[in-house]
C-alpha atoms as a PDB file:
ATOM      1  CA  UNK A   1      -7.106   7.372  -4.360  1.00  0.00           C
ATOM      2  CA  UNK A   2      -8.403   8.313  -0.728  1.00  0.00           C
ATOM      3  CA  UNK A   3      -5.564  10.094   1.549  1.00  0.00           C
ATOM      4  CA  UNK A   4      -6.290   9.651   5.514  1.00  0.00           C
ATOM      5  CA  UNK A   5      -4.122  11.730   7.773  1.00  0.00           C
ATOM      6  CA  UNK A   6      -4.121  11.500  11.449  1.00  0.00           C
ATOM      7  CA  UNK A   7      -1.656  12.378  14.390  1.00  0.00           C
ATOM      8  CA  UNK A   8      -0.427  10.517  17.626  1.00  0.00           C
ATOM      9  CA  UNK A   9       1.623  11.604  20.673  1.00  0.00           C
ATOM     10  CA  UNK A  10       4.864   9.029  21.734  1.00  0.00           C
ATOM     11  CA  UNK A  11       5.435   8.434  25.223  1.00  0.00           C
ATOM     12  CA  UNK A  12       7.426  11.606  27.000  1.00  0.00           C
ATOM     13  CA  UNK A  13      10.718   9.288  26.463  1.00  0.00           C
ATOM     14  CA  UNK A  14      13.413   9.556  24.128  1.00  0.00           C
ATOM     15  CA  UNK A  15      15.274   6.352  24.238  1.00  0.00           C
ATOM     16  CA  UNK A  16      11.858   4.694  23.568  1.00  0.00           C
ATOM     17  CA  UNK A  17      11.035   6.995  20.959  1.00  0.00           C
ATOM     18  CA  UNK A  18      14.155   5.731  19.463  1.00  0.00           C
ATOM     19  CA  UNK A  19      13.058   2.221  19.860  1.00  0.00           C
ATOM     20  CA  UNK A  20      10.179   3.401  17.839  1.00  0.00           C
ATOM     21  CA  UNK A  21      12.190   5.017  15.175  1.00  0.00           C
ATOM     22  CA  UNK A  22      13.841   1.529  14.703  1.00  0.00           C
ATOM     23  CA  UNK A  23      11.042  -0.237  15.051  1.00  0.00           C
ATOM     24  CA  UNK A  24       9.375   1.496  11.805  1.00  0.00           C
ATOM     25  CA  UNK A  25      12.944   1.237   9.756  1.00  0.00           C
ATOM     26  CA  UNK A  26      12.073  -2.595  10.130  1.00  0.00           C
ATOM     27  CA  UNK A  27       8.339  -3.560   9.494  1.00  0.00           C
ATOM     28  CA  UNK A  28       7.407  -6.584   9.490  1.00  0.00           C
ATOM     29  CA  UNK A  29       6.851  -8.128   6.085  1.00  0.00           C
ATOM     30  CA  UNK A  30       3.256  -9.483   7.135  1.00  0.00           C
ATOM     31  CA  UNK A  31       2.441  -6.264   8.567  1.00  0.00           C
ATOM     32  CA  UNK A  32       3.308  -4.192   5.092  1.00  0.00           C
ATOM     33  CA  UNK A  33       1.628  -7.351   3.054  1.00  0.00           C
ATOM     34  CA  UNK A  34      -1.810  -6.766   5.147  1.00  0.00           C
ATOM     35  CA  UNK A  35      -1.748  -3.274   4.682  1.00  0.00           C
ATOM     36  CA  UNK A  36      -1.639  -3.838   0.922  1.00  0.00           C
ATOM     37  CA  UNK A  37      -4.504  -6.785   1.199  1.00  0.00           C
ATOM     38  CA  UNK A  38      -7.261  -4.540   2.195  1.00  0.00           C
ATOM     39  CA  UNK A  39      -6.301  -1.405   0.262  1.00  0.00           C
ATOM     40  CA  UNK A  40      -3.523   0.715   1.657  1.00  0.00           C
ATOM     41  CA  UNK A  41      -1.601   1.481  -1.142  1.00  0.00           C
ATOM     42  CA  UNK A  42       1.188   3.269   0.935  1.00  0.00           C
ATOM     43  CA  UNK A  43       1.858   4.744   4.735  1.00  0.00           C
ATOM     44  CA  UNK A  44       4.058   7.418   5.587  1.00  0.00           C
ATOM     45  CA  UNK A  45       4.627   8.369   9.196  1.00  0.00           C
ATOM     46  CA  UNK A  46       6.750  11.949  10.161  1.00  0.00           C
ATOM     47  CA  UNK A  47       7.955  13.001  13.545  1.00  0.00           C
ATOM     48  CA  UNK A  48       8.269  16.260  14.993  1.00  0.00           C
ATOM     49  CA  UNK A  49       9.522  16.061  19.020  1.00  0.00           C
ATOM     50  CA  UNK A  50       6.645  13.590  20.423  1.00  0.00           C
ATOM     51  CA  UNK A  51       3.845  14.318  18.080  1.00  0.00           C
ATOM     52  CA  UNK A  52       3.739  12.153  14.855  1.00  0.00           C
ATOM     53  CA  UNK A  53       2.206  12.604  11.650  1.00  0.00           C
ATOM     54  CA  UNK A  54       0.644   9.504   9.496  1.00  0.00           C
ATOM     55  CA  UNK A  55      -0.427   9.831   5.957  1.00  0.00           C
ATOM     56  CA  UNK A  56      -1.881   6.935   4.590  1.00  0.00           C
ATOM     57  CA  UNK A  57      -2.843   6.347   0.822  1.00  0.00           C
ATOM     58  CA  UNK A  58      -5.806   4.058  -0.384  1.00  0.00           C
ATOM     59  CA  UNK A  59      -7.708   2.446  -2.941  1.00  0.00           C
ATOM     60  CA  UNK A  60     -11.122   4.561  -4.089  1.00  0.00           C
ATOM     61  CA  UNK A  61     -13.200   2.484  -2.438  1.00  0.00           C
ATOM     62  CA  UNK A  62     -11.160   2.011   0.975  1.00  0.00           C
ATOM     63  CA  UNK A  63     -13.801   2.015   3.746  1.00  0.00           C
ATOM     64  CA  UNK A  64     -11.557   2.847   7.059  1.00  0.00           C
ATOM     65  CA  UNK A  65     -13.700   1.789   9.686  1.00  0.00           C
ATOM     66  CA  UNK A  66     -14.223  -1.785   7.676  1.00  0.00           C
ATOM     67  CA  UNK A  67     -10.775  -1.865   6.428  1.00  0.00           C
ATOM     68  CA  UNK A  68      -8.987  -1.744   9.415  1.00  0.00           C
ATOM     69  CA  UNK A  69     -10.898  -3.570  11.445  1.00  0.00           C
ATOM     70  CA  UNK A  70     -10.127  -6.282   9.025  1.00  0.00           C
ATOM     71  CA  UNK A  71      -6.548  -5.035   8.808  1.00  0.00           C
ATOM     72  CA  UNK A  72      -6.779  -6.086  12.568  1.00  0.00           C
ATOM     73  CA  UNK A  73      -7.279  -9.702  11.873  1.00  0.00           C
ATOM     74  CA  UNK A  74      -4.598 -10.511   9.691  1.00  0.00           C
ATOM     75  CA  UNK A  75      -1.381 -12.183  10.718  1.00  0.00           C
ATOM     76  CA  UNK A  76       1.051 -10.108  12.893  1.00  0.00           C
ATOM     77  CA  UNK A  77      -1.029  -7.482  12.813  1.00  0.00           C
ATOM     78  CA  UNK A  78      -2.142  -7.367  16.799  1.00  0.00           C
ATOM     79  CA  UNK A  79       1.392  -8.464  17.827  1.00  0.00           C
ATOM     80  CA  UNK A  80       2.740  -5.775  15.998  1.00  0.00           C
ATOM     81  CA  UNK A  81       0.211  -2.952  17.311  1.00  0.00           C
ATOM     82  CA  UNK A  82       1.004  -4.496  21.155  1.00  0.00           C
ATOM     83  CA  UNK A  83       4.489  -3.977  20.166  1.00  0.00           C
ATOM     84  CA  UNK A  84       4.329  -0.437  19.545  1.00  0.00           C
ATOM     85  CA  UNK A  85       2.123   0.622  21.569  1.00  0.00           C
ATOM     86  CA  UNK A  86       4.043   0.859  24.822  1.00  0.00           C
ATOM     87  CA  UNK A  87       5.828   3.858  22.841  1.00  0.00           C
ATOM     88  CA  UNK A  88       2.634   5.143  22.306  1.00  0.00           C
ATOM     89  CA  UNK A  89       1.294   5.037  25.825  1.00  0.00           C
ATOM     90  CA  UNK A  90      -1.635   2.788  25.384  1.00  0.00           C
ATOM     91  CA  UNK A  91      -2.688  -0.261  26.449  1.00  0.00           C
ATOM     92  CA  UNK A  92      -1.407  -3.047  24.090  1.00  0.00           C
ATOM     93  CA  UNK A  93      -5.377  -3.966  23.270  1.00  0.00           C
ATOM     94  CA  UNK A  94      -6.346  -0.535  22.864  1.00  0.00           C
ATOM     95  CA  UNK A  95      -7.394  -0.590  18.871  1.00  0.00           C
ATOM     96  CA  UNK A  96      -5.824   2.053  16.933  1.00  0.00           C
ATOM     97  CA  UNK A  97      -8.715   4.417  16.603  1.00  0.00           C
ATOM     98  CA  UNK A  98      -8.018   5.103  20.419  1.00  0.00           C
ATOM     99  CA  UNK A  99      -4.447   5.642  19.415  1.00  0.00           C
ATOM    100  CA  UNK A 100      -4.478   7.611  16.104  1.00  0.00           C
ATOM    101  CA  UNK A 101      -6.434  10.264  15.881  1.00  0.00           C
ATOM    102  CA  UNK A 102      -8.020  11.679  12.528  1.00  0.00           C
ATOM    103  CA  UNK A 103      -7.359  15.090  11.490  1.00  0.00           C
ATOM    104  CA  UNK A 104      -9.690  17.346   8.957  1.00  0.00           C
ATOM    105  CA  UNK A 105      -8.817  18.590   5.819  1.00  0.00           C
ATOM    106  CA  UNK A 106      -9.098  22.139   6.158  1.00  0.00           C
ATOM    107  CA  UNK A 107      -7.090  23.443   2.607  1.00  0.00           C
END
């Protein structure tokens, strides 16, 4: 298993970060289903004020760069990433590399 982490910071907004909150209590099915088709075995996102946390567990041979990209192309995926990302403070096109940054394992 491969374990990505990487960190984001919500729009300075706390009704929409509570839109967000909701938002990720109700996923959409096809977004879960085409994180399991290309590898992601499961996704955990935490919350502390504005900054957020993902952790995101993969097959051994998850490639992130290929795998999300196709990730990007499968149904609902775009909508949903538009969706979210006016609580991110993004552009709705702006692919989630420019969103989510990757952290380092240090320990």
């Amino acid at each position: 298993m491969k374990r990505y982490c990487q960190t984001l910071t919500l729009v300075d907004d706390e009704q929409m970060i509570k839109r967000y909150i909701e938002a990720h209590a109700h996923v959409w099915p096809e977004v879960i289903e085409g994180q399991r088709e290309v590898g992601i075995l499961d996704m955990q996102i935490y919350r502390k004020g504005r900054t957020l946390f993902m952790i995101c567990d993969t097959i051994d041979d998850f490639d992130w760069q290929r795998d999300m990209a196709r990730l990007a192309t499968l149904p609902r995926q775009a909508e949903w990433e538009a969706y979210v990302s006016q609580f991110q403070g993004c552009a709705p096109d702006a692919p989630s590399a420019a969103k989510w940054q990757m952290m380092e394992r240090i320990f």
